[in-house]
Protein backbone atom coordinates (compact mmCIF):
# COMPACT_ATOMS: atom_id res chain seq x y z
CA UNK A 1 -78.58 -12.03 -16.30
CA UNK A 2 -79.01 -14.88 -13.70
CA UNK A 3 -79.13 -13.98 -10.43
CA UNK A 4 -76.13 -16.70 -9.91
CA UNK A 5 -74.30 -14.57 -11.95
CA UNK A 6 -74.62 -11.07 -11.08
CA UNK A 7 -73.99 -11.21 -7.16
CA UNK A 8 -70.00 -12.60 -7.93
CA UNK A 9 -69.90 -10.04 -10.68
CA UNK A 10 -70.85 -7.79 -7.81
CA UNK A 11 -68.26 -9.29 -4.98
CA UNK A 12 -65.15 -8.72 -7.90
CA UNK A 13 -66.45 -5.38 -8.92
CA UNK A 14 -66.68 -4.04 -5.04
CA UNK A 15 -62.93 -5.62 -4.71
CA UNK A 16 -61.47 -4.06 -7.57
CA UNK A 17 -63.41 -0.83 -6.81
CA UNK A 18 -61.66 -0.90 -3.35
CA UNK A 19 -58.15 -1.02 -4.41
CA UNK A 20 -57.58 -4.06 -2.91
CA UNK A 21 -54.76 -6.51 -4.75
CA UNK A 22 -53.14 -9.33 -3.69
CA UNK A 23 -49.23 -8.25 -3.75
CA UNK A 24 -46.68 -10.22 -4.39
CA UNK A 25 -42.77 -10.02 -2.65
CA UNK A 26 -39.01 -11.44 -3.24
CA UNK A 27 -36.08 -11.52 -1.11
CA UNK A 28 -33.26 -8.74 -2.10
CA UNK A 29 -30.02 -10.51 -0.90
CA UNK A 30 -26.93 -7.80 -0.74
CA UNK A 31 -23.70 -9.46 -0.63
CA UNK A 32 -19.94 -7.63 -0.15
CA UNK A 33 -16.46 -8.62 0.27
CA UNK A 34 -13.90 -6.47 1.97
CA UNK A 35 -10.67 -6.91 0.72
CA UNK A 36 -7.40 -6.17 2.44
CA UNK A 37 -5.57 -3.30 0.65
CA UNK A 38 -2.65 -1.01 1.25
CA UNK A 39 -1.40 2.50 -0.18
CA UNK A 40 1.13 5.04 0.93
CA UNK A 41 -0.17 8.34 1.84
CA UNK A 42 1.74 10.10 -0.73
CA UNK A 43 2.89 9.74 -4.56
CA UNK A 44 6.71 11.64 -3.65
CA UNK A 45 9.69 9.55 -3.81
CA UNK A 46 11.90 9.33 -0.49
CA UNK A 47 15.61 10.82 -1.09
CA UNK A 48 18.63 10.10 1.38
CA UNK A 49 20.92 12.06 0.99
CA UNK A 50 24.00 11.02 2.62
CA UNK A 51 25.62 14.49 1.91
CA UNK A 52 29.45 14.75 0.86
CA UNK A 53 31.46 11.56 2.39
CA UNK A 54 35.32 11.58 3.39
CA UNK A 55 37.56 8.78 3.69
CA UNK A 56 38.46 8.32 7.40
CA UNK A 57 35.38 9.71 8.97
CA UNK A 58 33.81 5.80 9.63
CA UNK A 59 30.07 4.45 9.31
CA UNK A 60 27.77 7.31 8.04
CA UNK A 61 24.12 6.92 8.08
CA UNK A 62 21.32 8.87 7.05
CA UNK A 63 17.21 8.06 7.06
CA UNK A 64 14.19 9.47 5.40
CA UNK A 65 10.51 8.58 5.82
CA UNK A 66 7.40 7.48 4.13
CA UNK A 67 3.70 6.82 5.46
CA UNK A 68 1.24 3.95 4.59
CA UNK A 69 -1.59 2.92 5.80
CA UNK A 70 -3.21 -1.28 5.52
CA UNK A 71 -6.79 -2.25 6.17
CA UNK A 72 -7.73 -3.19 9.72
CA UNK A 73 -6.91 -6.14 10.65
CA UNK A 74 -4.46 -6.78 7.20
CA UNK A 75 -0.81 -8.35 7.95
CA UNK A 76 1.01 -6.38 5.43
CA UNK A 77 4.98 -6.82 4.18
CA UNK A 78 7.57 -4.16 3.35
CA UNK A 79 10.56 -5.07 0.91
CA UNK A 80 13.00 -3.35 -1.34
CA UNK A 81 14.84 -4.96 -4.37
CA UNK A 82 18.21 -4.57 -5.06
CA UNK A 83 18.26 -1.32 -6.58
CA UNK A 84 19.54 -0.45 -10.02
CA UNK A 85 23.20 -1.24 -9.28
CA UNK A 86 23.34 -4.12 -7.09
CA UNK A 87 22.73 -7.29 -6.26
CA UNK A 88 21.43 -10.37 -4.17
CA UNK A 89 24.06 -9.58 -1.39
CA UNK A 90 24.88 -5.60 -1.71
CA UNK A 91 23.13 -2.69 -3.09
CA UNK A 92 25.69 -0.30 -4.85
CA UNK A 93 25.40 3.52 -5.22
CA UNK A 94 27.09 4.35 -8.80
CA UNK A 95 28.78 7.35 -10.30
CA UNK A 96 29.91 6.41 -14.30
CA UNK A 97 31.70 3.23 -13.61
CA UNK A 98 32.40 4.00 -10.08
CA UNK A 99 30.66 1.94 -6.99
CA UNK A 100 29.73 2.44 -3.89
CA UNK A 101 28.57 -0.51 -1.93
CA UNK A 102 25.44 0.88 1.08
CA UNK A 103 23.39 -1.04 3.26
CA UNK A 104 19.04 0.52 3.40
CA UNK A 105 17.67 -0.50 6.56
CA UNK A 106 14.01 -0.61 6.97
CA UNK A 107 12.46 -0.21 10.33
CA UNK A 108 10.40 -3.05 10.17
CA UNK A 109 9.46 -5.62 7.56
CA UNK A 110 5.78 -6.58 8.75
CA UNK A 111 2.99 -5.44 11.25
CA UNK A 112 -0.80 -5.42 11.14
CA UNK A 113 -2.30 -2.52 9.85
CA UNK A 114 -4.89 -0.22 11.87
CA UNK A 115 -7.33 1.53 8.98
CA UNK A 116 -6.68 4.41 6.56
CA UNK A 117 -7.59 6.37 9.58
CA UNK A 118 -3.86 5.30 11.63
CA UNK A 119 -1.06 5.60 8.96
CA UNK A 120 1.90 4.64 10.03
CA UNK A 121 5.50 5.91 9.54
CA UNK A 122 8.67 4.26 8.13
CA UNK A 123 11.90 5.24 8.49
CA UNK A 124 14.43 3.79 5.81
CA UNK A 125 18.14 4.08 7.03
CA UNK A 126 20.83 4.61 4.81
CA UNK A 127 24.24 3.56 5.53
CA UNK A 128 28.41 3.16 4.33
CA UNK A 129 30.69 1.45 6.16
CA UNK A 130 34.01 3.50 7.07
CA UNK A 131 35.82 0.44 5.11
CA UNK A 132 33.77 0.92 2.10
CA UNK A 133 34.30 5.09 1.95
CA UNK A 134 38.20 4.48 2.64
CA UNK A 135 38.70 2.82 -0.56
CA UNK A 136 36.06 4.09 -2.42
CA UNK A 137 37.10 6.33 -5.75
CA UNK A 138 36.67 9.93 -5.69
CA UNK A 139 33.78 10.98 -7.93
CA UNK A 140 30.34 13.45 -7.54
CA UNK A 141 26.90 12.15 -8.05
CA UNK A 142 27.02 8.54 -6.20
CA UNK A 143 23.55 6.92 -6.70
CA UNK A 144 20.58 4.49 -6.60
CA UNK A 145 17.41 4.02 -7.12
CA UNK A 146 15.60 1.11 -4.56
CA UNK A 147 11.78 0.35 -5.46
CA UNK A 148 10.06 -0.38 -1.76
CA UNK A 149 7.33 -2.33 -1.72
CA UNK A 150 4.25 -2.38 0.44
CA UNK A 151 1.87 -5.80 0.19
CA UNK A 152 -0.95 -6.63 2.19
C-alpha cells in the first residue's frame, strides 16, 4: 500500500476507534389547546318539593341547589327549558289533566368561572302565586321535570 494511502486509512480508523460521530438533531415542537369546559359536581337530579299547598295561604316558594364548576377564566351560561308541561311564557306542574302554572328562578344566569378547584353553588327557586293555588284543582302528585343547562 502507498504511503498516500495508509496514513488517511489511519486518521478514519483512530476516529472510528474513538467513538467519535458526527450527531445529528431536530426540533420537537409540543403544541396544546386549552379549551373552556364546564361540569356539575354531581350526576343527582335537584327536587323541590313545594310540600302540600292550600288555597288561601298566598305565594309559596321553595329552592334546592346544585354545584358546577367552569374553567378559569370561561364566561359560562345557565338556562332551563320549559319543562315537560309548559311553555314559552309559563312552566306548568301537572297531575293527569290537571295544571299548575310555577315560576323556577335561577340565581344567576352568567358569571366567569374560577377552576374545578372553586365550584360554585346555585340555588333554583321554586314558586306559585297565591292566585294560581286559589283556583287551582284539587289533585296529589303535581309535577315537572325542567332540564338546566350549564354552557361555557
Amino acid at each position: 500500500m502507498s504511503r498516500a494511502l495508509i496514513i488517511p486509512s489511519l486518521a478514519i480508523a483512530a476516529l472510528l476507534a474513538s467513538g467519535h460521530a458526527m450527531a445529528a438533531s431536530k426540533n420537537v415542537i409540543i403544541n396544546a389547546n386549552v379549551v373552556g369546559t364546564c361540569a356539575f359536581t354531581d350526576g343527582n337530579d335537584v327536587t323541590i318539593n313545594l310540600g302540600d299547598l292550600k288555597a288561601g295561604s298566598g305565594d309559596q316558594s321553595k329552592t334546592g341547589s346544585t354545584s358546577f364548576w367552569c374553567s378559569n377564566g370561561i364566561t359560562y351560561n345557565l338556562s332551563t327549558d320549559d319543562g315537560l308541561h309548559g311553555d314559552a311564557s309559563q312552566k306548568k306542574m301537572a297531575a293527569g289533566e290537571h295544571q299548575l302554572p310555577y315560576a323556577l328562578a335561577l340565581e344567576r344566569s352568567t358569571g366567569t368561572g374560577q377552576g374545578i378547584a372553586s365550584p360554585e353553588t346555585l340555588t333554583l327557586t321554586a314558586t306559585v302565586k297565591g292566585a294560581d293555588l286559589d283556583v287551582a284543582p284539587v289533585a296529589s302528585g303535581y309535577s315537572d321535570t325542567v332540564v338546566l343547562t350549564l354552557t361555557p
